[in-house]
PDB file of N, CA and C in Angstrom:
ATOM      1  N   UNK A   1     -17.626  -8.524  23.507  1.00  0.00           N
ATOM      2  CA  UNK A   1     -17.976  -7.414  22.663  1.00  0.00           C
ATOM      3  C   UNK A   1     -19.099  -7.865  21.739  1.00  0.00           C
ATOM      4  N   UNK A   2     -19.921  -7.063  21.722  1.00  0.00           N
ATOM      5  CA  UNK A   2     -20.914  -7.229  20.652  1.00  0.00           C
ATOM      6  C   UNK A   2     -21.006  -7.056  19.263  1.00  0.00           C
ATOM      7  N   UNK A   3     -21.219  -7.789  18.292  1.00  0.00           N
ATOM      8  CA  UNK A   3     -21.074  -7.809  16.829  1.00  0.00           C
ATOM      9  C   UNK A   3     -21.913  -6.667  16.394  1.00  0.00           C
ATOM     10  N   UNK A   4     -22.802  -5.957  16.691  1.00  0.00           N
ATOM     11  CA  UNK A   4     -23.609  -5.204  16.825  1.00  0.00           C
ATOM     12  C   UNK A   4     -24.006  -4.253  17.654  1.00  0.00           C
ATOM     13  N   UNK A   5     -23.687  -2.976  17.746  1.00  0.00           N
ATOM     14  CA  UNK A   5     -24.206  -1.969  18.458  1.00  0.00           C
ATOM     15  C   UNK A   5     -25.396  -0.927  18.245  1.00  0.00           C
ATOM     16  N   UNK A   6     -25.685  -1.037  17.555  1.00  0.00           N
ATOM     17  CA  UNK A   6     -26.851  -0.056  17.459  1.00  0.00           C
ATOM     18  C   UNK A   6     -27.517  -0.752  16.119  1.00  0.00           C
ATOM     19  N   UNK A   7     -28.856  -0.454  16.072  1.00  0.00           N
ATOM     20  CA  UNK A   7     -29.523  -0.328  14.620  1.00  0.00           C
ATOM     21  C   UNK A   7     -30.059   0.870  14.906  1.00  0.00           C
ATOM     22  N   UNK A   8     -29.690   1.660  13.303  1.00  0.00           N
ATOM     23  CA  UNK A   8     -30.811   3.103  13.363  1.00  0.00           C
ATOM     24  C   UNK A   8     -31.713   2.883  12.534  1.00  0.00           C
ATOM     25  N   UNK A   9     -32.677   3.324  13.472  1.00  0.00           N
ATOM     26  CA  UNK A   9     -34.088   3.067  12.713  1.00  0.00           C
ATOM     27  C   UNK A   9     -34.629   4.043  11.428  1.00  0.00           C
ATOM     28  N   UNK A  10     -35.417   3.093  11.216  1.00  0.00           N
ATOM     29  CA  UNK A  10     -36.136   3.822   9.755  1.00  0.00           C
ATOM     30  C   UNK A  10     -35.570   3.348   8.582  1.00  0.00           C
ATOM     31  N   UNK A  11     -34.111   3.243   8.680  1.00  0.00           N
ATOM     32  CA  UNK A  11     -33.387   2.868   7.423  1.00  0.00           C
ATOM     33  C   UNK A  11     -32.714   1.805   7.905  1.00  0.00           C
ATOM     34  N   UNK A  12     -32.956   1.196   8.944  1.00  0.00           N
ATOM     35  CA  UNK A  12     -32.288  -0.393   9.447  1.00  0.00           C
ATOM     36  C   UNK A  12     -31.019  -0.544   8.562  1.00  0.00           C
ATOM     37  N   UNK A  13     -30.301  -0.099   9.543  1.00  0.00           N
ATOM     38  CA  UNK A  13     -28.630   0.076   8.893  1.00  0.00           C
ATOM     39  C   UNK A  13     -28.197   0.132  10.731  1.00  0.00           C
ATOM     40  N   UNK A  14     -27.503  -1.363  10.437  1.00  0.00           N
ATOM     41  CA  UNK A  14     -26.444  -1.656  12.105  1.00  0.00           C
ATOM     42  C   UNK A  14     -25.116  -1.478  11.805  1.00  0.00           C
ATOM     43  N   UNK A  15     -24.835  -0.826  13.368  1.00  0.00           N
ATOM     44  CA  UNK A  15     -23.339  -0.110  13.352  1.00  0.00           C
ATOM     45  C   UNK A  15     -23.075  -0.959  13.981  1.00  0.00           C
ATOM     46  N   UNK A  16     -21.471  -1.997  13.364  1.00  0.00           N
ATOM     47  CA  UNK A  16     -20.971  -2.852  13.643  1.00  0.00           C
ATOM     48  C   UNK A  16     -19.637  -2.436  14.475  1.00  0.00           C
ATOM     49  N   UNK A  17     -19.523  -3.396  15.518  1.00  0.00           N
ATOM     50  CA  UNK A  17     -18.440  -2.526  16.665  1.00  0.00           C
ATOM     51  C   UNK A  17     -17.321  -2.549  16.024  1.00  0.00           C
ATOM     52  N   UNK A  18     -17.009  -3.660  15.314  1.00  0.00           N
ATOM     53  CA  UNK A  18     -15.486  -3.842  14.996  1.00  0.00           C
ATOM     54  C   UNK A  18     -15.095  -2.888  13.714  1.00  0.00           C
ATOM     55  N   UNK A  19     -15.926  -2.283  12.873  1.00  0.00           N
ATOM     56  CA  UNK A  19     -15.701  -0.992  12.555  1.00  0.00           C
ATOM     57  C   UNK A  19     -16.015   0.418  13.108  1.00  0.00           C
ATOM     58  N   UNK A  20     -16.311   0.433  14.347  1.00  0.00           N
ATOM     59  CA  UNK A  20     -16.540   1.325  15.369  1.00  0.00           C
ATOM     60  C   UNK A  20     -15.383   1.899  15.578  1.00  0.00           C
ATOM     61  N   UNK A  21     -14.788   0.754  15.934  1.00  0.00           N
ATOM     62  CA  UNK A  21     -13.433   0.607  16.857  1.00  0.00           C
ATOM     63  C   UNK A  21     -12.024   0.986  15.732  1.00  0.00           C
ATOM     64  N   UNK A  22     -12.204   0.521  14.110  1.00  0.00           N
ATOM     65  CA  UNK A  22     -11.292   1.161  13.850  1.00  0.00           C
ATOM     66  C   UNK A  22     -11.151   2.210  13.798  1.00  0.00           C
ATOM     67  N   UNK A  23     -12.722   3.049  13.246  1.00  0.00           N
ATOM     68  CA  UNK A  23     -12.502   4.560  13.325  1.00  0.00           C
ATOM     69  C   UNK A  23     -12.337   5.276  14.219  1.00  0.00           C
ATOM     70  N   UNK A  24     -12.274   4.592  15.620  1.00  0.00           N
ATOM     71  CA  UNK A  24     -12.557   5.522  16.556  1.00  0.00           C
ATOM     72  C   UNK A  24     -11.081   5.808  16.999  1.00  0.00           C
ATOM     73  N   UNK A  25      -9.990   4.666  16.307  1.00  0.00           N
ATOM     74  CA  UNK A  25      -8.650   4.513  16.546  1.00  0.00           C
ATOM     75  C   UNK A  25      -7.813   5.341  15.501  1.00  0.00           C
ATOM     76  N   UNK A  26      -8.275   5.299  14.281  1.00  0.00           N
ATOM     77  CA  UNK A  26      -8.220   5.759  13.273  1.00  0.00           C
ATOM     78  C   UNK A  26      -8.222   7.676  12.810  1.00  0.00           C
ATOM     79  N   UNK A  27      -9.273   8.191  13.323  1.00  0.00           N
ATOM     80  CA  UNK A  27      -9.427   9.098  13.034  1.00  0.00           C
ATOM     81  C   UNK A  27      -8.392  10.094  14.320  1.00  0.00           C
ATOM     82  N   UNK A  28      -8.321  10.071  15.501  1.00  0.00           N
ATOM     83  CA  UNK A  28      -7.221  10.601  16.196  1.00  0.00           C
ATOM     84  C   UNK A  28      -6.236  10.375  16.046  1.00  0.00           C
ATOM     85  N   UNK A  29      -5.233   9.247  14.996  1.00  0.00           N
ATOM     86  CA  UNK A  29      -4.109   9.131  14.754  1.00  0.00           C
ATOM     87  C   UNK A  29      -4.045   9.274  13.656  1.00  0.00           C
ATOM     88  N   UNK A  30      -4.804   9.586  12.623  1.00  0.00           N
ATOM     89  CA  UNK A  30      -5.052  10.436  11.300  1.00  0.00           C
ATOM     90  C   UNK A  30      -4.333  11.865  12.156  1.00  0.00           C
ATOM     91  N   UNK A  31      -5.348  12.540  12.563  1.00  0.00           N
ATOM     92  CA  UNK A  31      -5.325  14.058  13.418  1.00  0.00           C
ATOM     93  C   UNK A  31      -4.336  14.202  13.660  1.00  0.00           C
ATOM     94  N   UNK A  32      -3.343  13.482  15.067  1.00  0.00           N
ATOM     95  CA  UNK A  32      -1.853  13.578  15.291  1.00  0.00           C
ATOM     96  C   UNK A  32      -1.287  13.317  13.721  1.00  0.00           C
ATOM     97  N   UNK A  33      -1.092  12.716  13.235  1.00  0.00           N
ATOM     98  CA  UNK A  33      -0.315  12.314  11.977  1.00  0.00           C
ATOM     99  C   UNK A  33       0.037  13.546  11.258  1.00  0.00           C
ATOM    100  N   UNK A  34      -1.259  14.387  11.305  1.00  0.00           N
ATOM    101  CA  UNK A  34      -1.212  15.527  10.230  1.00  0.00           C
ATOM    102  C   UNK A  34      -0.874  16.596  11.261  1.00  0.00           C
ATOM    103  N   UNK A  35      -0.970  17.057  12.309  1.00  0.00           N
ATOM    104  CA  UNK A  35      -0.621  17.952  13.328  1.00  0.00           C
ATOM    105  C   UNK A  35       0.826  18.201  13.349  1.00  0.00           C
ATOM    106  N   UNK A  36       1.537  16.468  13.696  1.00  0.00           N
ATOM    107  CA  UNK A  36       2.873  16.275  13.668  1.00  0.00           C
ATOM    108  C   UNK A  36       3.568  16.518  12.011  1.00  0.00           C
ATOM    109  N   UNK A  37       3.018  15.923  10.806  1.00  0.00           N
ATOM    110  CA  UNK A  37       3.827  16.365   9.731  1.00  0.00           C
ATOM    111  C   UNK A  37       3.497  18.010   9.389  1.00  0.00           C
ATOM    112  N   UNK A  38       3.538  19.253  10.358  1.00  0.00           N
ATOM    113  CA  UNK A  38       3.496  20.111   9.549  1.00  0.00           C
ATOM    114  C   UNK A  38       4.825  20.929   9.486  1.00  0.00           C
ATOM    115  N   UNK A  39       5.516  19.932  10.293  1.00  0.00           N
ATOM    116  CA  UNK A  39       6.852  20.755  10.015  1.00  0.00           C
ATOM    117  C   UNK A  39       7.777  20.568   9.057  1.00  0.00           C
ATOM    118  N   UNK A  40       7.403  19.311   7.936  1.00  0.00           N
ATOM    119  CA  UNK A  40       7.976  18.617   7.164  1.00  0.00           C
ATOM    120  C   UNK A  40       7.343  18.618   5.657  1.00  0.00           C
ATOM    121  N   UNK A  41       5.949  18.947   5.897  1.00  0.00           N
ATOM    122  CA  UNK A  41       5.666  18.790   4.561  1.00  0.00           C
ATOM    123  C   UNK A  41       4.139  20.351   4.544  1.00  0.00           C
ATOM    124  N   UNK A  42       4.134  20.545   3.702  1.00  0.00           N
ATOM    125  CA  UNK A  42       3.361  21.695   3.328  1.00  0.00           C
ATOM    126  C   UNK A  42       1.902  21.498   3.190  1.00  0.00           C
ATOM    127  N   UNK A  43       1.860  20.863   2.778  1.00  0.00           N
ATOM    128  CA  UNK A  43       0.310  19.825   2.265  1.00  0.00           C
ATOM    129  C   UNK A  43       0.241  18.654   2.935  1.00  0.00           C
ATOM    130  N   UNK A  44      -0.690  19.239   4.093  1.00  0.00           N
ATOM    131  CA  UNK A  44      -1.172  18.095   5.120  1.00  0.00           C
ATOM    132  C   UNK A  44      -2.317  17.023   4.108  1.00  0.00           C
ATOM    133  N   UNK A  45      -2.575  17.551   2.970  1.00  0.00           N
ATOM    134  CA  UNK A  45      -3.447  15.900   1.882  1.00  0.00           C
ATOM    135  C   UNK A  45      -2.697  15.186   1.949  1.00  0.00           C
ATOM    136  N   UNK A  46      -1.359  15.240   1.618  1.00  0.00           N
ATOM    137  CA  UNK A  46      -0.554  14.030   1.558  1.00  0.00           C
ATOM    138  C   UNK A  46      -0.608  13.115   2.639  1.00  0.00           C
ATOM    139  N   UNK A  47      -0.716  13.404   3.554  1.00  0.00           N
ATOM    140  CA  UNK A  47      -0.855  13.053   5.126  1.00  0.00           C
ATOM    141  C   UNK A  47      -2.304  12.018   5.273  1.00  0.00           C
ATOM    142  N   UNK A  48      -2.816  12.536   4.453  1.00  0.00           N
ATOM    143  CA  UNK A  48      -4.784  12.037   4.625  1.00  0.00           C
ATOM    144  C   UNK A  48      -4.677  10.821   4.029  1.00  0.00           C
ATOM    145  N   UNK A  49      -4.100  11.285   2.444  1.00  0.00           N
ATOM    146  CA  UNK A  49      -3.953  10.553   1.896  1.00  0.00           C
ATOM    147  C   UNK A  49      -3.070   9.004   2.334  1.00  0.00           C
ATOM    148  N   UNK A  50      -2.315   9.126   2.136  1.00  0.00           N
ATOM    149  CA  UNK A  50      -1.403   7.986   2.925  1.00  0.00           C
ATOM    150  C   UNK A  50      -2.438   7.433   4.051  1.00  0.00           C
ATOM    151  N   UNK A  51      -2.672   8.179   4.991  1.00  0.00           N
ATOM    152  CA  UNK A  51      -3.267   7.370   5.650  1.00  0.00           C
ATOM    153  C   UNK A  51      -4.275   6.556   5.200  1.00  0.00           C
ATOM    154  N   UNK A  52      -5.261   7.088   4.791  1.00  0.00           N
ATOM    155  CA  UNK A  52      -6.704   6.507   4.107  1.00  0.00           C
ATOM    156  C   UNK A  52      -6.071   5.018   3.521  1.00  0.00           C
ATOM    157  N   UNK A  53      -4.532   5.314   2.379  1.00  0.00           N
ATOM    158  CA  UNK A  53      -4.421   4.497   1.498  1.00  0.00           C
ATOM    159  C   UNK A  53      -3.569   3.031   2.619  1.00  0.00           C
ATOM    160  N   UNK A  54      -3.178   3.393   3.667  1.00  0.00           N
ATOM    161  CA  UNK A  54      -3.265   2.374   4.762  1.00  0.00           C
ATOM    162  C   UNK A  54      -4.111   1.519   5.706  1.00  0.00           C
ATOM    163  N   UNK A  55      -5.032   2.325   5.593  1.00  0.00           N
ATOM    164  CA  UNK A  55      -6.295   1.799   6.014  1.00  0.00           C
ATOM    165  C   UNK A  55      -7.096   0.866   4.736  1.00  0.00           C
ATOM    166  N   UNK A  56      -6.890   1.083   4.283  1.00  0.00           N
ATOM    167  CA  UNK A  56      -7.534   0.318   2.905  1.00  0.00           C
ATOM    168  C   UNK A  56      -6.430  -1.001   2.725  1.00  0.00           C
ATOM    169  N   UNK A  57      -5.230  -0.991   2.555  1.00  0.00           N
ATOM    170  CA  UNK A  57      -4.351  -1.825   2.758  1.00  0.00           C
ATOM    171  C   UNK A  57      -4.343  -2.747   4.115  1.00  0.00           C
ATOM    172  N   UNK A  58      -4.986  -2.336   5.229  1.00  0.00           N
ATOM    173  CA  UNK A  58      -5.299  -2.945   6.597  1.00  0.00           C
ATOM    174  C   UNK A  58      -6.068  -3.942   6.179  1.00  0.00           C
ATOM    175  N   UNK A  59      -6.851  -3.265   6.070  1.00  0.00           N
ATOM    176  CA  UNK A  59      -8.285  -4.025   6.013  1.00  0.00           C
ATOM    177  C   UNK A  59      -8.505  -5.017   4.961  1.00  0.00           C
ATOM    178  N   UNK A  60      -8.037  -4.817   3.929  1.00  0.00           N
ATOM    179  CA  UNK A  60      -7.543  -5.580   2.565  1.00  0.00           C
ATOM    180  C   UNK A  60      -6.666  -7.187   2.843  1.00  0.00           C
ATOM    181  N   UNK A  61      -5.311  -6.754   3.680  1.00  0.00           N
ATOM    182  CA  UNK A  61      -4.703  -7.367   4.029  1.00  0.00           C
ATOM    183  C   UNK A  61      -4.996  -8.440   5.060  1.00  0.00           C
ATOM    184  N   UNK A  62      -6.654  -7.926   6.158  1.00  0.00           N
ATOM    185  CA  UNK A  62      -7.057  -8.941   6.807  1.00  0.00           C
ATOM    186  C   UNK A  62      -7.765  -9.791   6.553  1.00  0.00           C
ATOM    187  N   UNK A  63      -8.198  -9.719   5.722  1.00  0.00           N
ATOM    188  CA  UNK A  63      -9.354 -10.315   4.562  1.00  0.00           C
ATOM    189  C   UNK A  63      -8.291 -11.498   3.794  1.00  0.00           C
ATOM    190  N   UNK A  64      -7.532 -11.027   3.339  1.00  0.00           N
ATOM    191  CA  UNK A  64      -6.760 -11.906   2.815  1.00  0.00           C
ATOM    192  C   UNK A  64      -6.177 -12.903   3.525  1.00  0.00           C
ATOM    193  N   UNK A  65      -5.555 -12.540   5.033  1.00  0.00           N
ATOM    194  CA  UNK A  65      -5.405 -13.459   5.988  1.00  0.00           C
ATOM    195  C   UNK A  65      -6.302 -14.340   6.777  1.00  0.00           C
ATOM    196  N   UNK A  66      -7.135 -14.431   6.661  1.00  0.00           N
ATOM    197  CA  UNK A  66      -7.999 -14.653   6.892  1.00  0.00           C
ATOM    198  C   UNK A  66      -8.490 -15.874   5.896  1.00  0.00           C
ATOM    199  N   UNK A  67      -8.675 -15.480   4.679  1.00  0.00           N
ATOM    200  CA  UNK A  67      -8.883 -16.376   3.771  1.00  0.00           C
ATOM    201  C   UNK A  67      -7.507 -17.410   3.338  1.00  0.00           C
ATOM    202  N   UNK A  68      -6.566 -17.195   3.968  1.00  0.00           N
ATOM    203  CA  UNK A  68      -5.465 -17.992   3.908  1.00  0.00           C
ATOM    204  C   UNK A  68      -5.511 -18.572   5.325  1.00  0.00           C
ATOM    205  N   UNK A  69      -5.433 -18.232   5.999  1.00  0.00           N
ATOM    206  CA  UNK A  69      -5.408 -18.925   7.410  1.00  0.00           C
ATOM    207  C   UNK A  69      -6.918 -20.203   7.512  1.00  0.00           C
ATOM    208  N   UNK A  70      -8.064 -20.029   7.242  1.00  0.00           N
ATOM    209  CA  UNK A  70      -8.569 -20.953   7.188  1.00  0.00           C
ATOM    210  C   UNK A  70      -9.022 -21.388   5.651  1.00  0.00           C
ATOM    211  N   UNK A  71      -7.929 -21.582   5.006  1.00  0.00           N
ATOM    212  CA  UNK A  71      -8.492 -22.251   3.753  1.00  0.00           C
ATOM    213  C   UNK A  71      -8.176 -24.418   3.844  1.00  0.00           C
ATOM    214  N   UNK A  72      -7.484 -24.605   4.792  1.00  0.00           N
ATOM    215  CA  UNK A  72      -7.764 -25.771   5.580  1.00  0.00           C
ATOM    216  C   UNK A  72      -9.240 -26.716   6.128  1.00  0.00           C
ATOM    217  N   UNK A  73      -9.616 -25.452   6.599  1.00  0.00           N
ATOM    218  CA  UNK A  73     -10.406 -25.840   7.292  1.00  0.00           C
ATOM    219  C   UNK A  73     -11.567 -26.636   7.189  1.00  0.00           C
ATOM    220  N   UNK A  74     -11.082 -26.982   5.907  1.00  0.00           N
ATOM    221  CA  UNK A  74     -12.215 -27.813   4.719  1.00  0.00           C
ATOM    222  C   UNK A  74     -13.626 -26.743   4.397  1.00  0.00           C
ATOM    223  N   UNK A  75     -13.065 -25.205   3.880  1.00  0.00           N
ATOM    224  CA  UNK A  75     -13.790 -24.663   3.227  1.00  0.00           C
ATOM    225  C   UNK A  75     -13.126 -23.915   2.024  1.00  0.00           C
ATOM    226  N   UNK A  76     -13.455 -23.788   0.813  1.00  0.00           N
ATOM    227  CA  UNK A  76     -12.882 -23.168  -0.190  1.00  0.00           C
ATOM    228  C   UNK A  76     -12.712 -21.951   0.073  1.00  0.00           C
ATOM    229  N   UNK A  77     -11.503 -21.437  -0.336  1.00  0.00           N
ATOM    230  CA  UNK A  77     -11.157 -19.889  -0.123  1.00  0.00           C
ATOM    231  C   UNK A  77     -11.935 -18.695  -0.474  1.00  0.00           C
ATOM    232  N   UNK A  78     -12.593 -19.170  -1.500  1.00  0.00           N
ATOM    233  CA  UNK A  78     -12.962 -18.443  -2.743  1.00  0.00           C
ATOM    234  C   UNK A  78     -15.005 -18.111  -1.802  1.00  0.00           C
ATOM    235  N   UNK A  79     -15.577 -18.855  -0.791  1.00  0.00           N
ATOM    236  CA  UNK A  79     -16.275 -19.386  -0.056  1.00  0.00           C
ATOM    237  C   UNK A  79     -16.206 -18.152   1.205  1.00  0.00           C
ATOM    238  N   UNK A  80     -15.365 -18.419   1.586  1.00  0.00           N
ATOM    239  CA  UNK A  80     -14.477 -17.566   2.672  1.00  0.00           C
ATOM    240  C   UNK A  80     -14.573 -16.431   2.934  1.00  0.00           C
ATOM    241  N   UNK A  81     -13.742 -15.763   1.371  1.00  0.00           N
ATOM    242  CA  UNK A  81     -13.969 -14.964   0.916  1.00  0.00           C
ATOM    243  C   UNK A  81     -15.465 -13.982   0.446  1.00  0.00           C
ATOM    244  N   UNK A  82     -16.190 -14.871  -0.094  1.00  0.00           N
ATOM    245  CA  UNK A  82     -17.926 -14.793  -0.027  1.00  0.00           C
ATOM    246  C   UNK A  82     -18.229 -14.125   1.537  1.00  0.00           C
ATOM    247  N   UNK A  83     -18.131 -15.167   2.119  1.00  0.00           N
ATOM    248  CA  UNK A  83     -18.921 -15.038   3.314  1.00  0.00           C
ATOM    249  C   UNK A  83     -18.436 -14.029   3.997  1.00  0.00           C
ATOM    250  N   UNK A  84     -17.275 -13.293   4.033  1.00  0.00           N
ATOM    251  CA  UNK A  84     -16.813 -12.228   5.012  1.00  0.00           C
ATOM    252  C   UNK A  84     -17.766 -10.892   4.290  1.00  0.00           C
ATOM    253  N   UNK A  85     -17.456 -10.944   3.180  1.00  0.00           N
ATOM    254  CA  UNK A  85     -17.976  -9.745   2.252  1.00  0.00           C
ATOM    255  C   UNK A  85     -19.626  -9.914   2.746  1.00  0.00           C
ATOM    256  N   UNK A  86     -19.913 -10.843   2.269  1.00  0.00           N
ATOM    257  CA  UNK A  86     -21.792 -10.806   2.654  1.00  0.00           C
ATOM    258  C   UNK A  86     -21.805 -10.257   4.321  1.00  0.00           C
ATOM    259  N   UNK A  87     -21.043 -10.755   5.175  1.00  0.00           N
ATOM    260  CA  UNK A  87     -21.340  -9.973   6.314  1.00  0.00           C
ATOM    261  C   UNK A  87     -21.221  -9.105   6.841  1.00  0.00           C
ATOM    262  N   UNK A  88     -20.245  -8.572   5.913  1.00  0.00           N
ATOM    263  CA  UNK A  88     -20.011  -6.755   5.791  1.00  0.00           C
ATOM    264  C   UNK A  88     -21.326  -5.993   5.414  1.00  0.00           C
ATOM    265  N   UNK A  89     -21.933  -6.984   4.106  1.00  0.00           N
ATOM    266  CA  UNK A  89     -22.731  -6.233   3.295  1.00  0.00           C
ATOM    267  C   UNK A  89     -24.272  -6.289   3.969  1.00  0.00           C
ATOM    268  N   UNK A  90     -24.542  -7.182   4.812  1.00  0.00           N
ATOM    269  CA  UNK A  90     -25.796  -7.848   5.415  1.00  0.00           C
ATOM    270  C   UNK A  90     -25.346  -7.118   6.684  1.00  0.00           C
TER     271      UNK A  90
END
């Protein structure tokens, strides 16, 4: 898989697969989620919500594993941590 799928031009901004792939997983089980709670709850936001606030907790949570799993590796966590964010941000 490629770290990179597209650059759009003009404003050189690359669409990275591995956030491709969550939304693309993401947003149809958002859809079912809220389809299926309408027999239970009235206000499908609640539904959005929660989800969104799991997805943020995902992603949060891999970051963190991540920075625990190789803090061995003879690099500082705090380092780690740096470098995932810059390659989000770059």
């Amino acid at each position: 898989m490629f770290p990179e799928l597209i650059e759009i031009p003009f404003i050189h901004v690359t669409v990275k697969s591995h956030g491709l792939m969550i939304i693309i997983g993401f947003l149809p089980a958002l859809v079912l989620a809220r389809r299926l709670s309408r027999s239970f709850t009235p206000d499908p936001q609640l539904i959005t919500n929660g989800g969104l606030y799991c997805l943020i907790g995902g992603v949060v949570g891999a970051r963190i594993h991540i920075v625990v799993h190789y803090a061995g590796a003879g690099r500082n966590e705090v380092s780690v941590l740096y470098a995932s964010i810059q390659e989000r941000v770059a």
